[in-house]
Protein backbone atom coordinates (compact mmCIF):
# COMPACT_ATOMS: atom_id res chain seq x y z
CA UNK A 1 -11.41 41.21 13.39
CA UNK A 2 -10.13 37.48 13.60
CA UNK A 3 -13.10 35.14 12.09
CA UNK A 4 -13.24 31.94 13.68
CA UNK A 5 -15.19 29.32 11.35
CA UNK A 6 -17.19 26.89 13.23
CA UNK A 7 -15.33 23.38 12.75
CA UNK A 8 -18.14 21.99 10.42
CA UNK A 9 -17.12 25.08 8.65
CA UNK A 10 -13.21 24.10 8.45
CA UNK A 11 -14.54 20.32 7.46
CA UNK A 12 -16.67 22.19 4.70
CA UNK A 13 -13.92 23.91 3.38
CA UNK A 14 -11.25 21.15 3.18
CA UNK A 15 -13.70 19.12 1.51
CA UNK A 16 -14.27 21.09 -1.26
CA UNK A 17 -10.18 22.23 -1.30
CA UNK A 18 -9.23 18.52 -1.54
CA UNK A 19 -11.88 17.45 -3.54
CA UNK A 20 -11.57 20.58 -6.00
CA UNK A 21 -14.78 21.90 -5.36
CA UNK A 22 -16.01 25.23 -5.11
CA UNK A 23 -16.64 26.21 -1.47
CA UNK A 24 -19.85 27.80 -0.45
CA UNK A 25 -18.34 28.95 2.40
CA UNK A 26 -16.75 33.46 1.62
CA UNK A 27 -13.54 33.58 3.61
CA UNK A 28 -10.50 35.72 3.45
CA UNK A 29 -7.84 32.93 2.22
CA UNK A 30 -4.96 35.73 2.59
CA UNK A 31 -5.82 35.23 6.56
CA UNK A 32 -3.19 33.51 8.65
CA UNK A 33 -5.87 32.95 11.18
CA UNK A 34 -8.21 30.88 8.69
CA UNK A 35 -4.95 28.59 8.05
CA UNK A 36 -4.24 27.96 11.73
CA UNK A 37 -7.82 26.09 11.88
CA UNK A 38 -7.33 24.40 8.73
CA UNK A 39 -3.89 22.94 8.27
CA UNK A 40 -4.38 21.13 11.53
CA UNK A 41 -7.38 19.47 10.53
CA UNK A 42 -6.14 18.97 7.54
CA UNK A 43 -3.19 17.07 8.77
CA UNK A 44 -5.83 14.46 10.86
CA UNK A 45 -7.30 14.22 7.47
CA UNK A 46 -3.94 13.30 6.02
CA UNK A 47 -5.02 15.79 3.21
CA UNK A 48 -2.02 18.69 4.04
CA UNK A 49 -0.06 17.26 0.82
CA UNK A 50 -3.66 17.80 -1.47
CA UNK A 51 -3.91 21.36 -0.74
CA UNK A 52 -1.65 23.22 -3.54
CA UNK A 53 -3.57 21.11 -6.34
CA UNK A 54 -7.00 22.11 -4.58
CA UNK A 55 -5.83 25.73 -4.38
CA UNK A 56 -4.89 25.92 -8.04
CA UNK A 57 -7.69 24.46 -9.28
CA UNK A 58 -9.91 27.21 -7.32
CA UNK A 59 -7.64 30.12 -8.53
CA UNK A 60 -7.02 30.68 -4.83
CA UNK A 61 -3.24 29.97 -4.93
CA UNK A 62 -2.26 33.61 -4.77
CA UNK A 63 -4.78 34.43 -2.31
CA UNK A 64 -3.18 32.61 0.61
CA UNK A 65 -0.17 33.78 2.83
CA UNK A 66 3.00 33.65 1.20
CA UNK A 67 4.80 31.91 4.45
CA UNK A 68 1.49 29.35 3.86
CA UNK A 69 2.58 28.86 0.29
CA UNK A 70 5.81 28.13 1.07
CA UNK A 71 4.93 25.77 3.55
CA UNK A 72 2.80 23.72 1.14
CA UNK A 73 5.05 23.70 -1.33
CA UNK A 74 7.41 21.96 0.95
CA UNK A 75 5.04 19.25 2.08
CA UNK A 76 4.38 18.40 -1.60
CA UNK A 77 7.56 18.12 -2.47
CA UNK A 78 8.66 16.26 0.44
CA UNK A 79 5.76 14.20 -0.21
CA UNK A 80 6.56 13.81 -3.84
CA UNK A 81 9.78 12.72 -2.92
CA UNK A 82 8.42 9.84 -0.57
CA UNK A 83 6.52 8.70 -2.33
CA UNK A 84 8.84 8.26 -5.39
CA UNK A 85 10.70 6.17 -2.97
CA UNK A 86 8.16 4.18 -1.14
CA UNK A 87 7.51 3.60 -5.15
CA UNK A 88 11.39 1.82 -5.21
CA UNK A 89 10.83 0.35 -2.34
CA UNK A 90 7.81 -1.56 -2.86
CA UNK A 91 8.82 -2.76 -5.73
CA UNK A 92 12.06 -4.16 -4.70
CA UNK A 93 9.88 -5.92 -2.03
CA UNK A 94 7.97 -7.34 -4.52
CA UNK A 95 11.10 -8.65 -6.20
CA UNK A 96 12.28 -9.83 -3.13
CA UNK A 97 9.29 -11.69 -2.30
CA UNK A 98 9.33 -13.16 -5.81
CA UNK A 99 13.05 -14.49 -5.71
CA UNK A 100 11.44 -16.18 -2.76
CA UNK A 101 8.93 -17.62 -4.46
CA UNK A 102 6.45 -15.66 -2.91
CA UNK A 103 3.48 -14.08 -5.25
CA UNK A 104 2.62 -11.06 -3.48
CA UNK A 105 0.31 -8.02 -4.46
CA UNK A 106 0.21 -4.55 -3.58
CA UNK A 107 -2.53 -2.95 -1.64
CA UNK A 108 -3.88 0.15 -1.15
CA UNK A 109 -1.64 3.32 -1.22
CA UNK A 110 1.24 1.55 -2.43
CA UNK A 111 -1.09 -0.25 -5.22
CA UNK A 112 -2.65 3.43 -6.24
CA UNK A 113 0.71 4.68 -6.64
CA UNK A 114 1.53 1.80 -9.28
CA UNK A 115 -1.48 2.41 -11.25
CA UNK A 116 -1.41 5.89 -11.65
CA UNK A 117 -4.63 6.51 -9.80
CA UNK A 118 -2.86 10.02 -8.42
CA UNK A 119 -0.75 10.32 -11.73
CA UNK A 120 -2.52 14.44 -12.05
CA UNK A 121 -0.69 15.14 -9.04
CA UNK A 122 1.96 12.43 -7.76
CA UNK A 123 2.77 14.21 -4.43
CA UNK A 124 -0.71 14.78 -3.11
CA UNK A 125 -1.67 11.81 -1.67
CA UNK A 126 0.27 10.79 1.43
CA UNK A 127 0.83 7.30 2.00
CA UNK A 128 2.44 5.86 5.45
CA UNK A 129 3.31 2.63 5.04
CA UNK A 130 3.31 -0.79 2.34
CA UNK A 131 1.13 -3.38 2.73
CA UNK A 132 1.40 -6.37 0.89
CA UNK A 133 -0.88 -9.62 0.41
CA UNK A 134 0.31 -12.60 -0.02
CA UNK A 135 -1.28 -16.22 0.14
CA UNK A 136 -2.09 -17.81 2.93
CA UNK A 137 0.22 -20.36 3.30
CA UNK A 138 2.87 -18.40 2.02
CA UNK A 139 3.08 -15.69 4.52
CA UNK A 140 4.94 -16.95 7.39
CA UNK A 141 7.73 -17.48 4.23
CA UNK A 142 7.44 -14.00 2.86
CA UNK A 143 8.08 -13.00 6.25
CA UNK A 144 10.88 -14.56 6.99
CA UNK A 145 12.66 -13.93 3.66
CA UNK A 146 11.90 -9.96 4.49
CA UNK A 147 13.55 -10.29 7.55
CA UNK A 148 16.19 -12.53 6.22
CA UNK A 149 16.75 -9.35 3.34
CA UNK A 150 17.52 -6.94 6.66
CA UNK A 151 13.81 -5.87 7.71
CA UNK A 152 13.22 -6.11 11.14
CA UNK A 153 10.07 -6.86 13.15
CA UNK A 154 9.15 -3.68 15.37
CA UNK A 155 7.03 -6.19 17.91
CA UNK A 156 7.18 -9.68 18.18
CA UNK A 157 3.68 -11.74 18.79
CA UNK A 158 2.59 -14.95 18.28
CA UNK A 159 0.25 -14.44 15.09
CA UNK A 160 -2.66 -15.66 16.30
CA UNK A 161 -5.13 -16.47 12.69
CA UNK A 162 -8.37 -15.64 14.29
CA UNK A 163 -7.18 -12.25 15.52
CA UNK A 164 -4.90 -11.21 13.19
CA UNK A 165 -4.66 -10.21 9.22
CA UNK A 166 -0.61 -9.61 8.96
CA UNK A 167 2.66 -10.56 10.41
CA UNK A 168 4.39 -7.86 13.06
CA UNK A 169 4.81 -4.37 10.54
CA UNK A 170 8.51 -5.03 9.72
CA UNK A 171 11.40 -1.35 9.16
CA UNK A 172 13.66 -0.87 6.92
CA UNK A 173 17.67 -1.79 7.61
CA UNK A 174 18.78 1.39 9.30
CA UNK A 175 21.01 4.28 6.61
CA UNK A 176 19.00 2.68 4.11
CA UNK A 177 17.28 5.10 1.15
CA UNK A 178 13.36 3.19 2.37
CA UNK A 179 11.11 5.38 4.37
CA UNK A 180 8.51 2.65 4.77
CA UNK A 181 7.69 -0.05 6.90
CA UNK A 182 5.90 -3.17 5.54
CA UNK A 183 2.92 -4.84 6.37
CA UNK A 184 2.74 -8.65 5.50
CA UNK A 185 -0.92 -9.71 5.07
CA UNK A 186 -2.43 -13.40 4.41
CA UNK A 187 -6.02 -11.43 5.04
CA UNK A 188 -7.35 -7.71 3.62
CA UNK A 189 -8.38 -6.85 6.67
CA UNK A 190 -10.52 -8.65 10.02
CA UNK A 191 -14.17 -9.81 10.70
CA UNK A 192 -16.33 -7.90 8.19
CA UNK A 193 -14.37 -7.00 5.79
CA UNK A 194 -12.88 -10.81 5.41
CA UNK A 195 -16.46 -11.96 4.50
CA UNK A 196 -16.79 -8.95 2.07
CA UNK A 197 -13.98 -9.29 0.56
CA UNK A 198 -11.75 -12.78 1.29
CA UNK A 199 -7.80 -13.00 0.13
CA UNK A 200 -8.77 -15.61 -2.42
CA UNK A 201 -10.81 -12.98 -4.74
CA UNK A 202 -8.33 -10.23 -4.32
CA UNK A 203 -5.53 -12.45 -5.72
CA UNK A 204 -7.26 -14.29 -8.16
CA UNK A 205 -8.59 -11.58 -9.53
CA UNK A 206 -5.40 -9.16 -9.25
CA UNK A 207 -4.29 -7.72 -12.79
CA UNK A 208 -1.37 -7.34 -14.39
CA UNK A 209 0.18 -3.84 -15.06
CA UNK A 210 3.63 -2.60 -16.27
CA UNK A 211 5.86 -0.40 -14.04
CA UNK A 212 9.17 0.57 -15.02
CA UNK A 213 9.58 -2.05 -17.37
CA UNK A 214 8.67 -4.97 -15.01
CA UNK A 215 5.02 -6.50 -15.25
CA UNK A 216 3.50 -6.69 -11.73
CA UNK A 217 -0.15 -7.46 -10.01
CA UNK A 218 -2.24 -5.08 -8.19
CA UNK A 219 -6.09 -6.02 -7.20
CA UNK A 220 -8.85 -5.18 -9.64
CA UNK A 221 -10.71 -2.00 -9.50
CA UNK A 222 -13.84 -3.36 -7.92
CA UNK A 223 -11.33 -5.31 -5.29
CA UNK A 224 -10.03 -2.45 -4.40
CA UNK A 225 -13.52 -0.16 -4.07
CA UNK A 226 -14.40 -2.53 -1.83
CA UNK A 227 -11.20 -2.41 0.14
CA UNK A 228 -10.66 0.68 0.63
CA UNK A 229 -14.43 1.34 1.58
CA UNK A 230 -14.35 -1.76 4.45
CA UNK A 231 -10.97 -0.36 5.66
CA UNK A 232 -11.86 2.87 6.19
CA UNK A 233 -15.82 2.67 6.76
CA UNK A 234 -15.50 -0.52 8.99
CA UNK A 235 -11.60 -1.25 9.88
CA UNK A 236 -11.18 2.30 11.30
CA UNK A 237 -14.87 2.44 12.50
CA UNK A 238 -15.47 5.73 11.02
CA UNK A 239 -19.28 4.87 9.80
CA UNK A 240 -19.56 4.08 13.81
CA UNK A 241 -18.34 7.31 14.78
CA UNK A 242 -20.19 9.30 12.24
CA UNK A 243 -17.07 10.73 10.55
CA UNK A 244 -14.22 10.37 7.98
CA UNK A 245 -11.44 11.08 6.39
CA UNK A 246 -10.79 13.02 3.42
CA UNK A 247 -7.62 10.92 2.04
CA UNK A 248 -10.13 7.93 2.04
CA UNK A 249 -12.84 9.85 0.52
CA UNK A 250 -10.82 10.90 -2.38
CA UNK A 251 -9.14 7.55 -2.93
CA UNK A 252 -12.97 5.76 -2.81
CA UNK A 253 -14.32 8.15 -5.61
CA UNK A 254 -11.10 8.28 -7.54
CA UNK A 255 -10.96 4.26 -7.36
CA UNK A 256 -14.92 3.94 -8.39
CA UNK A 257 -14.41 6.82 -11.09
CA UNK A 258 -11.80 3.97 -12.52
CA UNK A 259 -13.72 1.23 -11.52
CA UNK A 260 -16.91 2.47 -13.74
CA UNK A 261 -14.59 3.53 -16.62
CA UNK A 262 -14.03 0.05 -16.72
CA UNK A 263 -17.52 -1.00 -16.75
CA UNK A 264 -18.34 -1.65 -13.35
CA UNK A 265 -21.79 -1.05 -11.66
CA UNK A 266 -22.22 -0.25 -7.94
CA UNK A 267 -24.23 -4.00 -7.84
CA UNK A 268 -21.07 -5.17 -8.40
CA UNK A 269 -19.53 -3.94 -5.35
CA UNK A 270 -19.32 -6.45 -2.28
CA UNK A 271 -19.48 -3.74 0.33
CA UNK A 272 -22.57 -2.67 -0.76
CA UNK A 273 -24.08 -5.73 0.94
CA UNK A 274 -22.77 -4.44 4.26
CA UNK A 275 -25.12 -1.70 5.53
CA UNK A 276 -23.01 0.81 7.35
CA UNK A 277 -20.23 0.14 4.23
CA UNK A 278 -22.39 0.94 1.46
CA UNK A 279 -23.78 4.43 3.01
CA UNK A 280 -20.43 5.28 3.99
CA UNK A 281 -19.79 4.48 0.43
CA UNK A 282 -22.25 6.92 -0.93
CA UNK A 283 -21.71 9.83 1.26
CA UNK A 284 -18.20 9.80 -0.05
CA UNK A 285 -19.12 10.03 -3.29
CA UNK A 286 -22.00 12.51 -2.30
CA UNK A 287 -19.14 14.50 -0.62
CA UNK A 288 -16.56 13.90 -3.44
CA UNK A 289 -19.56 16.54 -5.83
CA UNK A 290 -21.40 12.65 -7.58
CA UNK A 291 -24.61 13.41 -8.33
CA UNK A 292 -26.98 11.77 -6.08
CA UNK A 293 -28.89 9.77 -8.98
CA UNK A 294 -25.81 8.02 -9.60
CA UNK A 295 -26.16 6.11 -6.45
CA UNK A 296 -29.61 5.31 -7.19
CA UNK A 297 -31.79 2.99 -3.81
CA UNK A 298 -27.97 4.24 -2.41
CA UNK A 299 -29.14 8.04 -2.80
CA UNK A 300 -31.44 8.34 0.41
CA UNK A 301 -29.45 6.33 2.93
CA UNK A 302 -25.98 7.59 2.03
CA UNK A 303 -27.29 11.67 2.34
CA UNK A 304 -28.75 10.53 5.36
CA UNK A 305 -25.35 8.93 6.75
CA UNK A 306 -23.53 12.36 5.00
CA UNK A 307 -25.72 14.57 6.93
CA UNK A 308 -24.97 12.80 10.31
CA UNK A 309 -21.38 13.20 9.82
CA UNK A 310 -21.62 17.14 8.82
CA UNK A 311 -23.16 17.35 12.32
CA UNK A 312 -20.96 15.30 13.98
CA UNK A 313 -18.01 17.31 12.20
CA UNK A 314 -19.11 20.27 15.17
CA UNK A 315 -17.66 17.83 17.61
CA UNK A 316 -14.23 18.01 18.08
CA UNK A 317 -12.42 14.73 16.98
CA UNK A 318 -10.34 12.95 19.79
CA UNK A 319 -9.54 9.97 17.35
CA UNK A 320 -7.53 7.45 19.54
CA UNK A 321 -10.01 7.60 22.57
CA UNK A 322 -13.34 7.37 19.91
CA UNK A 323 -11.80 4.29 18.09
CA UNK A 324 -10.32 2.53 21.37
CA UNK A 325 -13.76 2.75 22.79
CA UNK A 326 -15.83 1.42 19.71
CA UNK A 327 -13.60 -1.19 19.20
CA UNK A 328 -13.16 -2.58 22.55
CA UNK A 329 -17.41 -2.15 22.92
CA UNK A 330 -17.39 -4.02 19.45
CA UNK A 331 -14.97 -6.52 21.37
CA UNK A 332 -17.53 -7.01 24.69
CA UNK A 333 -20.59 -8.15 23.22
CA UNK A 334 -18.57 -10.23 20.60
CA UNK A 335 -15.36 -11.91 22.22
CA UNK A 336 -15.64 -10.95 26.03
CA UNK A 337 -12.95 -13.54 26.71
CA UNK A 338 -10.65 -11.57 24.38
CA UNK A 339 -11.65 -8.59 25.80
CA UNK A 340 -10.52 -10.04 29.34
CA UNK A 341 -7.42 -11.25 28.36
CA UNK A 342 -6.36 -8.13 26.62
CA UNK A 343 -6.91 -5.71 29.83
CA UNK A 344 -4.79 -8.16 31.68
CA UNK A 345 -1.69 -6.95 29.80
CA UNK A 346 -0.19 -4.43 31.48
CA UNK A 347 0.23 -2.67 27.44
CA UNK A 348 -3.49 -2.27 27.59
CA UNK A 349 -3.62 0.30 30.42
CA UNK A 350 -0.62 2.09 28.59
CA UNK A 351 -2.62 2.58 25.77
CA UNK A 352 -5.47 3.62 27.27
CA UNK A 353 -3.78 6.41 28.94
CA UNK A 354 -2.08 7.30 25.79
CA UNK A 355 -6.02 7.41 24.18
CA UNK A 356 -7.47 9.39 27.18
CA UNK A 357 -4.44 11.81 26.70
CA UNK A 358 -4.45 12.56 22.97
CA UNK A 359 -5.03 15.57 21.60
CA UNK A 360 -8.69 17.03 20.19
CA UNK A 361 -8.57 18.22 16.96
């Protein structure tokens, strides 16, 4: 008989697949039922491409459906392959952006790729897209000498500096050998996590590596803790909605695991000043297998938060619709003005309908 697993079950399972953990859950992994649950959810977790090094570390990697095997195999390979060339890619921006006299510094995917923080397993983290900061007063530039180089904006806006934290995402000339589109930022991200973590810091205190010969910058380890918690925690709402994603919970331990091999202490951490940041924080790591008396005062709150999200995980996820709503809430009691102008546009109503239409996973 066909097992269905509850779908705090299926979350359970991922988690310790992606994060290499032994499962407490006793399934049949040969059943091509248990992978029609999983590989969807795994694919809203962006986690499909971590699966074969999960399995293999388990021992389960015979165990599961040959046709399943296969099918992983491909997605790390094709992922492998991407990434090799968003790799290029980003650099060549860099260069181009240089040439222009632009300084300009990787950021998250794109900057874990350069420092080898998935070196154990280069085609299990999938990355979508290059983001880039620059300066300030340098952005509009860097823009334009992208666009100049054959990039091409996909939406053209007037970039309004209260609002925004990048330039229109720009695509690669057409036949060209870049999968990526690029992301021009003067900020790391809007509201919150600008106070936690302002542009300044992150390029002041940006170090230098060497890739492929060429010396480059990427942000500190603590920089980009904080980043990537704010982004995920706060940018994406996901502390709001009492979920998240296991991409972003492996790339916040592995980043801390560096971070403290370099002598960092969570008191260092600027996101730990923001309350819904720094639980989200720790029930990452709780998640990830860190002993709770690492986080020390951080213990309590963060199992508290993690324990609110394994109950939530019951729920079917209808992402677009969840975040649409939190953020345009958020937007009401902040900016009603902005909220006002935005449902005037006749794109607002599009995208609401596009929300109220997507898919539950």
């Amino acid at each position: 008989m066909k097992r269905t697993l509850s779908r705090r079950n299926q979350f359970e399972l991922l988690a310790a697949l992606v994060a290499k953990g032994r499962p407490q859950e006793d399934v049949d992994w040969g059943s091509e039922h248990l992978w029609q649950q999983l590989v969807p959810l795994a694919e809203l977790h962006r986690a499909t491409a971590a699966l074969p090094a999960g399995l293999r570390a388990l021992g389960l990697s015979d165990q599961i459906p040959p046709q399943l095997a296969e099918f992983l195999a491909t997605v790390h390979d094709l992922n492998t392959q991407r990434n090799l060339a968003l790799r290029r890619q980003c650099l060549g921006v860099i260069s181009q952006l240089q040439n222009a006299g632009v300084r300009a510094v990787p950021l998250k995917g794109l900057a874990y790729e350069l420092m080898g923080l998935y070196a154990d397993d280069p085609g299990g983290r999938m990355t979508i897209d290059i983001d880039v900061l620059v300066a300030d007063h340098e952005a509009a530039h860097a823009q334009e000498a992208l666009i100049s180089s054959g990039y091409t904006p996909i939406a053209e806006y007037e970039v309004n500096r209260r609002y925004h934290h990048n330039y229109p995402r720009l695509v690669a000339p057409s036949g060209g050998e870049y999968p990526g589109s690029i992301e021009v930022h003067f900020r790391v991200g809007r509201g919150e996590t600008d106070k936690v973590l302002p542009a300044h810091r992150v390029l002041s205190g940006a170090t230098q590596i060497v890739v492929s010969g060429d010396r480059i910058e990427v942000p500190n380890a603590v920089d980009l803790v904080d980043h990537a918690v704010m982004h995920s925690a706060i940018g994406h709402v996901l502390a709001v909605r009492r979920t998240m994603r296991l991409r972003d919970v492996c790339d916040i331990y592995r980043l801390w695991q560096r971070a403290k091999s370099e002598g960092a202490r969570i008191s260092d951490l600027g996101c730990v000043q923001h309350k819904s940041a720094a639980r989200y924080f720790g029930a990452c790591l709780l998640l990830h297998g860190e002993p709770p008396e690492q986080l020390g005062e951080l213990a309590s709150p963060s199992n508290t938060l993690l324990r609110q999200i394994l109950a939530r995980q019951n729920v079917a996820e209808r992402a677009a619709m969840e975040v649409a709503l939190v953020t345009n809430g958020a937007m009401l009691l902040r900016d009603p003005a902005r909220l006002i102008t935005k449902m005037l546009r006749r794109g607002f109503y599009r995208a609401a309908l596009s929300a109220a239409k997507s898919r539950t996973v």
